[in-house]
N, C-alpha and C. Protein backbone atom coordinates (compact mmCIF):
# COMPACT_ATOMS: atom_id res chain seq x y z
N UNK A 1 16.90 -0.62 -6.83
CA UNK A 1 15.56 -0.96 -6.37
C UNK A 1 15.65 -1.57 -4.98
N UNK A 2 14.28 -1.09 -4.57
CA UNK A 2 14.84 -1.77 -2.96
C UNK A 2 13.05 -2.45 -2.40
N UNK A 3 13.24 -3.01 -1.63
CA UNK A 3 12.87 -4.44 -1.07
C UNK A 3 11.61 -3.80 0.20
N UNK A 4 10.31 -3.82 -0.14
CA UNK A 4 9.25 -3.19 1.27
C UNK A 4 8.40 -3.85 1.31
N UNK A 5 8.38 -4.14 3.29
CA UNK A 5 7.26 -5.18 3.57
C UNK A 5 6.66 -4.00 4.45
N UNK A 6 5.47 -4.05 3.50
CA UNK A 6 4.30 -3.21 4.36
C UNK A 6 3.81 -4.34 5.73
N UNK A 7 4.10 -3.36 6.66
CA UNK A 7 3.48 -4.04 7.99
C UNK A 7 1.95 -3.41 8.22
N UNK A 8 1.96 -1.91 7.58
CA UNK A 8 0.22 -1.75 7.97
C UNK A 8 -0.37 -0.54 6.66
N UNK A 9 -1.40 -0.68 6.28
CA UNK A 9 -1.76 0.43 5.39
C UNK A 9 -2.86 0.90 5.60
N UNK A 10 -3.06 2.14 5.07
CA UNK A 10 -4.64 2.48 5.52
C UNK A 10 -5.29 3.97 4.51
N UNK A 11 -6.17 3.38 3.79
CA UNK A 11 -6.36 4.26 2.42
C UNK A 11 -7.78 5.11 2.77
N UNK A 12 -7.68 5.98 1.80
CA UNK A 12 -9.05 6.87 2.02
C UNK A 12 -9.96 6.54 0.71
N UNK A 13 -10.50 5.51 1.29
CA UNK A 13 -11.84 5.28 0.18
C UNK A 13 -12.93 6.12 0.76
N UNK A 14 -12.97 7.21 0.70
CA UNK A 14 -14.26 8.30 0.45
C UNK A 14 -13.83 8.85 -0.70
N UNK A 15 -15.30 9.90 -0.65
CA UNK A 15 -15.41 10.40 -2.32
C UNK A 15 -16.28 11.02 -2.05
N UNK A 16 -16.22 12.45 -2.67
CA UNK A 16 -17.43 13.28 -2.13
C UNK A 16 -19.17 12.63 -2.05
N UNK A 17 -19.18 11.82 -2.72
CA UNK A 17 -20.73 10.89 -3.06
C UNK A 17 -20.43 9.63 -2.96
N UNK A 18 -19.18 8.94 -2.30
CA UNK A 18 -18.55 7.23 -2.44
C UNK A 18 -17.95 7.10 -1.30
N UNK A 19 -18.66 5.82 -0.93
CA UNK A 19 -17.40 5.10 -0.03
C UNK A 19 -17.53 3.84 -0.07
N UNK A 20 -16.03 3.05 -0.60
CA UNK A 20 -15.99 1.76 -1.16
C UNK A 20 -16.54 0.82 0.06
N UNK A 21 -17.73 -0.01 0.13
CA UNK A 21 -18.20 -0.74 0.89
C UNK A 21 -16.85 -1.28 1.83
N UNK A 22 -17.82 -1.56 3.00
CA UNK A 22 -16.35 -2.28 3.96
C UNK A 22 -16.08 -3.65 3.74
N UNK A 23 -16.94 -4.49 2.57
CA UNK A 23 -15.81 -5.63 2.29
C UNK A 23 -14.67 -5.55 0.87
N UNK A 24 -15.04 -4.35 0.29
CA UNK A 24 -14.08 -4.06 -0.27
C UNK A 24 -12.96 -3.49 0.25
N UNK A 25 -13.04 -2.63 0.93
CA UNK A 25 -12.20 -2.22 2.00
C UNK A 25 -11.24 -3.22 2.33
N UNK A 26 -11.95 -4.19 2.78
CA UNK A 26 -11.06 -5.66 3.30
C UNK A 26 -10.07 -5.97 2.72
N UNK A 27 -10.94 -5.98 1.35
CA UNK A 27 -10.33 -6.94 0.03
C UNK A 27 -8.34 -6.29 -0.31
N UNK A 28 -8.56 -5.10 -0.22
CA UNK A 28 -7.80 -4.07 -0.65
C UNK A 28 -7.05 -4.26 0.50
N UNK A 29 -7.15 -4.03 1.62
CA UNK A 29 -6.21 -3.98 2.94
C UNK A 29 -5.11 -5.09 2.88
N UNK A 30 -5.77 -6.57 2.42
CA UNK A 30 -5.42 -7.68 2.38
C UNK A 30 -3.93 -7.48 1.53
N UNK A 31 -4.79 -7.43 0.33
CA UNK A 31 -4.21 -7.38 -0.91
C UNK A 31 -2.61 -6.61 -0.61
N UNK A 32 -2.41 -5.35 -0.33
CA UNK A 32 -0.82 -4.93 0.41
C UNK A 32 -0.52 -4.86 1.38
N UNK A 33 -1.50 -5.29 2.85
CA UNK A 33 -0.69 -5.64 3.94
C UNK A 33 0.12 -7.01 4.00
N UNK A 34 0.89 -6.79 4.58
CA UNK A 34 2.00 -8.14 4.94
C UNK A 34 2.51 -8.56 3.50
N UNK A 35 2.99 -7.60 2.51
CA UNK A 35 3.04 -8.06 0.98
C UNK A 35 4.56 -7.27 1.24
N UNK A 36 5.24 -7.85 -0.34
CA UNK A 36 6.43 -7.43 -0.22
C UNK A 36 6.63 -6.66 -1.77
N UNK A 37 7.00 -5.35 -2.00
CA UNK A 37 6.90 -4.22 -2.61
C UNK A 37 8.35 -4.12 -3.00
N UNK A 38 8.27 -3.89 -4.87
CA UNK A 38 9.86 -3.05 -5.17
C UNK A 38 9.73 -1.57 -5.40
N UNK A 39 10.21 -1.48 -5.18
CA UNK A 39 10.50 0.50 -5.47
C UNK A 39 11.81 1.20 -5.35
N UNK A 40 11.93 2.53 -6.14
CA UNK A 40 13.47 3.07 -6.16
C UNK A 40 13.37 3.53 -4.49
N UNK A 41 12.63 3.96 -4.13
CA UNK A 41 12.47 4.91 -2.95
C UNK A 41 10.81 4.45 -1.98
N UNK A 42 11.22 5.38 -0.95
CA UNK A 42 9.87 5.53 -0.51
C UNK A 42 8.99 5.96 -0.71
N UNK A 43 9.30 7.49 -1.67
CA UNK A 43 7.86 8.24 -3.03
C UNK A 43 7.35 7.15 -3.68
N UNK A 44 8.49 6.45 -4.12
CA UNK A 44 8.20 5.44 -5.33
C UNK A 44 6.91 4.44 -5.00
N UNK A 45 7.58 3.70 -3.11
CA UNK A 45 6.51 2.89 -2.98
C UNK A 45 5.00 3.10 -2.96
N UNK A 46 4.84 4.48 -2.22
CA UNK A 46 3.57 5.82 -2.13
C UNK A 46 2.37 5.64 -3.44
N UNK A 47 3.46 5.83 -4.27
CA UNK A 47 3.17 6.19 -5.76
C UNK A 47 2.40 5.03 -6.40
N UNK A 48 3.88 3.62 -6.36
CA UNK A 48 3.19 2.38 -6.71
C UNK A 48 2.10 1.98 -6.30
N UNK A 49 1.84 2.25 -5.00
CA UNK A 49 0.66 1.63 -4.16
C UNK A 49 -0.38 2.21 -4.24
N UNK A 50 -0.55 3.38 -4.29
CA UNK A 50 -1.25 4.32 -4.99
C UNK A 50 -1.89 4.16 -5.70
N UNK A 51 -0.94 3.65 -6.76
CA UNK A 51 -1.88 4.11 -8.60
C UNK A 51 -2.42 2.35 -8.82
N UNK A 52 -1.54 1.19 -7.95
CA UNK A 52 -2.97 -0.22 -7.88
C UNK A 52 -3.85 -0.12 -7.56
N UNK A 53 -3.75 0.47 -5.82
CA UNK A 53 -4.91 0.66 -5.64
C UNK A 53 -6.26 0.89 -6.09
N UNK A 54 -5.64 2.58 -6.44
CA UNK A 54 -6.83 3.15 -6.82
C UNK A 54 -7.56 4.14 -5.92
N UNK A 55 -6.63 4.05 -4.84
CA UNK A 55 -7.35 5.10 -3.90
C UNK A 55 -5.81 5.36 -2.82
N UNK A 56 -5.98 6.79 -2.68
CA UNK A 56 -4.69 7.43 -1.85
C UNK A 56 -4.38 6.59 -0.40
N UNK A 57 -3.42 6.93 -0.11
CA UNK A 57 -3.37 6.16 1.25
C UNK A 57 -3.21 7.21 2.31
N UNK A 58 -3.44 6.90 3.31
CA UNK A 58 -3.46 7.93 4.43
C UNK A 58 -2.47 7.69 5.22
N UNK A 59 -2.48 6.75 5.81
CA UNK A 59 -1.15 6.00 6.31
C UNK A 59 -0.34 4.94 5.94
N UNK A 60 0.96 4.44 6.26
CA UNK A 60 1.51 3.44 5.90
C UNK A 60 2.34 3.40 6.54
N UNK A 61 3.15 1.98 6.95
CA UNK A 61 4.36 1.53 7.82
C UNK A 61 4.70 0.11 6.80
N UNK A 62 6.19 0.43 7.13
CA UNK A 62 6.61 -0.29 6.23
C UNK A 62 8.82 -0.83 6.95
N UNK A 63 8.88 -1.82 6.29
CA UNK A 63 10.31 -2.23 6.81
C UNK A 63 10.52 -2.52 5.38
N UNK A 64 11.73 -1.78 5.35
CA UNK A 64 12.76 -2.16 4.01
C UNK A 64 13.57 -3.23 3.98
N UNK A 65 13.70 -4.06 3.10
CA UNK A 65 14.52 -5.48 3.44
C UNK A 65 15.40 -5.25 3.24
N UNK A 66 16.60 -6.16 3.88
CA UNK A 66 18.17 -6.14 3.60
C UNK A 66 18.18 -6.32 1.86
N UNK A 67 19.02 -5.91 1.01
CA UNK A 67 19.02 -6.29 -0.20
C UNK A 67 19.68 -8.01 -0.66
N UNK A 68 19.82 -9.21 -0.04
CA UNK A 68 20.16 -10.16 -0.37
C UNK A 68 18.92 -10.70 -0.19
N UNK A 69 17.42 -10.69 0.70
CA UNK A 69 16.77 -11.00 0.69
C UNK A 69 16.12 -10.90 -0.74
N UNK A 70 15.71 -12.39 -1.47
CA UNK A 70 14.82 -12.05 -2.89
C UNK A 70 13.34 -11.99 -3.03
């Protein structure tokens, strides 16, 4: 397992008839930017972040930590 600090994310809350208001938007941005993520891989993190969400992501940047960092 390995160690990810999302530095920026950016999800697609549309929906053919939806789009999650922009202080939800916020809420969500908050919630995994500058956060620190386990995952086997980088699919993995995609995936994880993904399926909390609740809505796909469009972009993402991210730094993997040294593994002694806990």
């Amino acid at each position: 397992m390995h160690k990810y600090l999302i530095t920026d994310i950016s999800f697609d809350f549309t929906d053919d008839n939806f789009e999650l208001p922009p202080t939800m938007q916020l809420e969500l941005y908050n919630k995994f930017n500058n956060n620190v993520f386990t995952a086997d891989d980088d699919d993995d993190l995609v995936e994880s972040i993904t399926e909390k969400a609740g809505f796909c992501i469009n972009s993402i940047n991210y730094r993997q930590l040294p593994e002694y960092i806990k």
